[in-house]
Protein backbone atom coordinates (compact mmCIF):
# COMPACT_ATOMS: atom_id res chain seq x y z
CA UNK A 1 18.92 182.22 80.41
CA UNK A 2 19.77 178.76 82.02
CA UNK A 3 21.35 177.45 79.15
CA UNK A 4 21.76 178.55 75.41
CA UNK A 5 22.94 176.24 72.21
CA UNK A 6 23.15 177.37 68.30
CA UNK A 7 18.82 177.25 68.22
CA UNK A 8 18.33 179.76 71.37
CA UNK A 9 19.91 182.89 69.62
CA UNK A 10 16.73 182.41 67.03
CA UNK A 11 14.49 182.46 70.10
CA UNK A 12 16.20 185.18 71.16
CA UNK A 13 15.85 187.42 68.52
CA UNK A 14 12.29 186.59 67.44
CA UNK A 15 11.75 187.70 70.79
CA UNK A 16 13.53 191.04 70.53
CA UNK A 17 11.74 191.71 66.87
CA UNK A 18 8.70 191.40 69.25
CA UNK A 19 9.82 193.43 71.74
CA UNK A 20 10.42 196.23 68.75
CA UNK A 21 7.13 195.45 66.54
CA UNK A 22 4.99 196.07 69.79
CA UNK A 23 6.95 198.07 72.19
CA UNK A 24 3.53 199.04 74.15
CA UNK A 25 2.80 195.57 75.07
CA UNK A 26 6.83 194.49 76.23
CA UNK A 27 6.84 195.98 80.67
CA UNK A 28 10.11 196.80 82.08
CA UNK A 29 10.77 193.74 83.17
CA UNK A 30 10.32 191.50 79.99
CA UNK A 31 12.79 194.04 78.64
CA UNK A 32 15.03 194.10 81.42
CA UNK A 33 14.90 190.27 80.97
CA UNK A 34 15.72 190.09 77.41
CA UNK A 35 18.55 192.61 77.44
CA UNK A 36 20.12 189.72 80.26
CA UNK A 37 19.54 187.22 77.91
CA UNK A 38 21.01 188.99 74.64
CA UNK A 39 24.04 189.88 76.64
CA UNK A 40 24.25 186.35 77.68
CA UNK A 41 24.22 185.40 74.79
CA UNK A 42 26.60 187.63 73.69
CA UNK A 43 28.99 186.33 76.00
CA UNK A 44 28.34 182.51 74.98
CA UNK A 45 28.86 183.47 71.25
CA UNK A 46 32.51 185.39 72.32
CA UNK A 47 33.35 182.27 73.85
CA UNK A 48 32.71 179.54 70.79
CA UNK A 49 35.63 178.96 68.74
CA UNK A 50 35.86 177.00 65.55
CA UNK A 51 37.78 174.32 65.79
CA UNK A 52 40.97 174.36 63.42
CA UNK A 53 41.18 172.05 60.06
CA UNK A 54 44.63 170.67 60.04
CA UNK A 55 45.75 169.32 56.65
CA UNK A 56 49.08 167.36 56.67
CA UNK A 57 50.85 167.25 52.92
CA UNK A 58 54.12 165.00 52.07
CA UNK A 59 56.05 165.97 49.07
CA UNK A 60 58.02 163.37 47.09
CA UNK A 61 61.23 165.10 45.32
CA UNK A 62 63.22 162.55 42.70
CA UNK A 63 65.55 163.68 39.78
CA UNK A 64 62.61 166.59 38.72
CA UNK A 65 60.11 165.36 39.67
CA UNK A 66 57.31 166.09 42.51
CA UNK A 67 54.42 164.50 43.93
CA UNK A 68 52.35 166.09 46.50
CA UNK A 69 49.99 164.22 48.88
CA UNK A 70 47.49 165.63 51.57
CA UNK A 71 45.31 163.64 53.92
CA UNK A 72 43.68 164.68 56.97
CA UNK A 73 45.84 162.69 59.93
CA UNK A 74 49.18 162.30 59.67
CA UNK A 75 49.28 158.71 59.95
CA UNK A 76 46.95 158.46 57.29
CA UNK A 77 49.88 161.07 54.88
CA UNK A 78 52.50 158.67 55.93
CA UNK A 79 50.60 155.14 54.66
CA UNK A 80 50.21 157.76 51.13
CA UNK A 81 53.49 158.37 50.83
CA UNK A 82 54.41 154.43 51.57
CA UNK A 83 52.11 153.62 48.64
CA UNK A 84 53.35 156.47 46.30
CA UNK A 85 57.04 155.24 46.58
CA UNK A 86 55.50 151.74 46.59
CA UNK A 87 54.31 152.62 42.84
CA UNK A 88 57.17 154.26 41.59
CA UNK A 89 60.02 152.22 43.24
CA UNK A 90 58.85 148.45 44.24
CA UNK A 91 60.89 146.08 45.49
CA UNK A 92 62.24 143.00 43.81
CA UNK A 93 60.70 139.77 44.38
CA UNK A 94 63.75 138.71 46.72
CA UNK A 95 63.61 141.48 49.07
CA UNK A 96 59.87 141.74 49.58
CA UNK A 97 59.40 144.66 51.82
CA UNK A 98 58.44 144.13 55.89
CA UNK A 99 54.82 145.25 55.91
CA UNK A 100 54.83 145.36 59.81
CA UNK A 101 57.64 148.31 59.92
CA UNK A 102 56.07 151.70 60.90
CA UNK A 103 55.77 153.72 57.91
CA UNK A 104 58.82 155.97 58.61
CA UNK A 105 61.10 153.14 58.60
CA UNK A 106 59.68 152.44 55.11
CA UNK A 107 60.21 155.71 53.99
CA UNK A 108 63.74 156.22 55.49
CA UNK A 109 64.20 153.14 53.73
CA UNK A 110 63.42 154.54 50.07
CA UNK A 111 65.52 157.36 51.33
CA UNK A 112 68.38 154.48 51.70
CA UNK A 113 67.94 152.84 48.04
CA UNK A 114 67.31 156.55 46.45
CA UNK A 115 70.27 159.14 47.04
CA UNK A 116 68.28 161.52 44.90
CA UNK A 117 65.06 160.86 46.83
CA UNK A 118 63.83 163.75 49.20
CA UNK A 119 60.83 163.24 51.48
CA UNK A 120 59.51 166.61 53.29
CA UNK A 121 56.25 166.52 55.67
CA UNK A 122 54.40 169.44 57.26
CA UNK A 123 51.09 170.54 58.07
CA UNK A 124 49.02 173.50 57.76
CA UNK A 125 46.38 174.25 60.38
CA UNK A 126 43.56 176.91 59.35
CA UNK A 127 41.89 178.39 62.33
CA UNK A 128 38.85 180.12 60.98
CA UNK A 129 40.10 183.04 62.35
CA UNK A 130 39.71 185.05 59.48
CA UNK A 131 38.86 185.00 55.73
CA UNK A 132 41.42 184.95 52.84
CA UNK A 133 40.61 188.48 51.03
CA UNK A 134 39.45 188.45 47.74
CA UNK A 135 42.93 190.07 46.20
CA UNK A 136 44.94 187.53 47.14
CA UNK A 137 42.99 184.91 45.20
CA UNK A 138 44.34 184.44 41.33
CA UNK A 139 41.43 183.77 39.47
CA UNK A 140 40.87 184.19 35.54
CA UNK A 141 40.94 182.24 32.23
CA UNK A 142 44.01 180.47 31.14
CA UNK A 143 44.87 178.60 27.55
CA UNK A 144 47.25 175.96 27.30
CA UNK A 145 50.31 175.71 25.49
CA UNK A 146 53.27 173.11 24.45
CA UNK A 147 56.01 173.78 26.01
CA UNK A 148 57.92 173.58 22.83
CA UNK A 149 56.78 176.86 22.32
CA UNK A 150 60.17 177.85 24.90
CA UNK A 151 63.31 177.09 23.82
CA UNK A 152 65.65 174.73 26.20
CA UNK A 153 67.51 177.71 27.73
CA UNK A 154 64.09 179.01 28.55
CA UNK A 155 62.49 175.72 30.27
CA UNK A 156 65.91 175.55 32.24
CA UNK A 157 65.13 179.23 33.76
CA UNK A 158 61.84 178.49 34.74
CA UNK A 159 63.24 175.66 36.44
CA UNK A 160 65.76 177.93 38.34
CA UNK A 161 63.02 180.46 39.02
CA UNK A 162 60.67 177.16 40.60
CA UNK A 163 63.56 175.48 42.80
CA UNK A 164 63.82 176.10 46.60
CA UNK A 165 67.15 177.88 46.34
CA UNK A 166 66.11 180.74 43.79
CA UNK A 167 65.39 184.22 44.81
CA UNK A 168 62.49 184.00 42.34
CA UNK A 169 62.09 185.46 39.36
CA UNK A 170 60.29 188.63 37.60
CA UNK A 171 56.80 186.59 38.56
CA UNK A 172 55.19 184.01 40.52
CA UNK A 173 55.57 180.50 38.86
CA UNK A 174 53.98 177.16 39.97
CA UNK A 175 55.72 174.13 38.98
CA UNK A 176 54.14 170.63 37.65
CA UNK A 177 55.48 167.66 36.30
CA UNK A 178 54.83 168.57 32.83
CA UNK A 179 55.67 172.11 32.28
CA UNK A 180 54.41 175.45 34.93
CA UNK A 181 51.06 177.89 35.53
CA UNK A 182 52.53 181.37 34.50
CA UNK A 183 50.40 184.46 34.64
CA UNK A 184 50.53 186.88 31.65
CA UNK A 185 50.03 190.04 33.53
CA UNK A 186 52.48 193.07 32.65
CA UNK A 187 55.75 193.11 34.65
CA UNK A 188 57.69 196.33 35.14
CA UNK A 189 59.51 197.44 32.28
CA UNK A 190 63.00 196.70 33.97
CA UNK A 191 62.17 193.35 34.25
CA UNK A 192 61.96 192.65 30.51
CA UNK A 193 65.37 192.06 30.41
CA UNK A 194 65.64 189.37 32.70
CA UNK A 195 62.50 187.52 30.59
CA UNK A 196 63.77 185.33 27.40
CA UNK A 197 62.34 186.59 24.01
CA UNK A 198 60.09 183.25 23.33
CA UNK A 199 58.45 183.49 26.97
CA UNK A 200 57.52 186.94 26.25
CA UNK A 201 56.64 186.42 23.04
CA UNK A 202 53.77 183.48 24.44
CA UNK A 203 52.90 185.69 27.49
CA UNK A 204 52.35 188.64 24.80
CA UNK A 205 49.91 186.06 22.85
CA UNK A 206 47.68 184.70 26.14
CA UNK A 207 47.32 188.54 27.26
CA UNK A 208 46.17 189.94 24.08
CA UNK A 209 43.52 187.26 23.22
CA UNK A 210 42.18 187.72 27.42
CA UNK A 211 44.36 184.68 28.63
CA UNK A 212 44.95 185.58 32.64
CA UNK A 213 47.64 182.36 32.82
CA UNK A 214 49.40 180.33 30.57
CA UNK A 215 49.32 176.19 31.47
CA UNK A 216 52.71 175.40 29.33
CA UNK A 217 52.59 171.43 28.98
CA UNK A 218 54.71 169.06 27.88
CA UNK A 219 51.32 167.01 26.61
CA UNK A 220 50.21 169.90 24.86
CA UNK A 221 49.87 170.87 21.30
CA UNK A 222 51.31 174.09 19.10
CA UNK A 223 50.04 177.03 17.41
CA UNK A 224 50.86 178.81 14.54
CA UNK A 225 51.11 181.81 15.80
CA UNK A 226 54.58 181.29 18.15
CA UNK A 227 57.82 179.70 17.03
CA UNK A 228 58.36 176.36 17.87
CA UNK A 229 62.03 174.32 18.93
CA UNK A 230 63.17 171.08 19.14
CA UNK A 231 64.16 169.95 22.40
């Protein structure tokens, strides 16, 4: 085979199912010449390589709150985050910013005017190599809840569990602006200690009625069912 793209392995194997359908009409030779050409093909196949997806995500970190952005290019990320802290922190009229500055300068700038302000930036490259197995995907229904359903002591763990510096806690928590993603799933009974009353109580209530997660929000509204606090 002189030369083979992603359309010749369909030529290929039409003519093997040939081969096979009639084997008293395919000679030595137009067998020995297909085996070279499957094997060739083979080869070619062993050689191709998908290329790798790189994704690029900035995370914006100020007094409790986070922002994440993705693009594809990094420069692209960088002109994001410029416009997110744009937004959120504009300058004054008198000291208009210097649009020609590269965007890190602009950044580091923020950085400058914020203390509190943290700016991270990496990227994540998948190769294709292989595929994510099906247990490590969470998937399931989930109900939403106000977070005045947890009392403040509560909503102050789940921040400890969240941060960077914690060891984590009795579960795996995700973090928004307005409250966290907590799955209701059983924990081992020496764990129960370390989980506040009102959190088990709502985790108790989402698992019994077939919740998988619990989306505590700030936004949302309250049930009957679970005490409420002021906060």
């Amino acid at each position: 085979m002189n030369s083979i793209d992603r359309r010749d392995p369909a030529q290929v194997l039409a003519r093997l199912r040939a081969a096979l359908a009639t084997p008293a009409d395919t000679d030595a030779a137009t067998a020995a010449t297909l085996v070279e050409d499957i094997r060739e093909a083979e080869q070619r196949f062993t050689r191709i390589s998908e290329p790798s997806t790189e994704i690029h995500l900035g995370r914006v970190d100020h007094e409790g709150s986070t922002t994440i952005v993705a693009a594809h290019s990094r420069n692209t990320l960088l002109q994001k985050l410029v416009s997110c802290c744009d937004r959120r922190w504009p300058h004054d009229s008198e000291t208009p910013p210097d649009l020609n500055e590269r965007p890190e300068q602009r950044l580091g700038e923020f950085q400058q005017r914020l203390p509190a302000l943290t700016i991270a930036i990496w990227t994540v490259r998948d190769s294709h190599d292989e595929a994510l197995p099906d247990d490590r995907l969470e998937t399931g229904r989930y109900c939403v809840l106000g977070t005045a359903h947890l009392c403040a002591a509560t909503a102050n763990q789940l921040d400890r569990w969240c941060s960077e510096n914690s060891d984590g806690g009795p579960f795996v928590i995700a973090r928004s602006i307005y409250g966290w993603f907590i799955p209701t799933r059983e924990v081992a009974s020496g764990l129960h200690e370390h989980i506040p009353e009102d959190l088990l109580a709502a985790l108790r209530f989402g698992r019994e009625r077939g919740f998988d997660h619990i989306l505590f929000d700030c936004d949302a509204g309250t049930i009957a069912d679970l005490p409420v606090y002021d906060w």
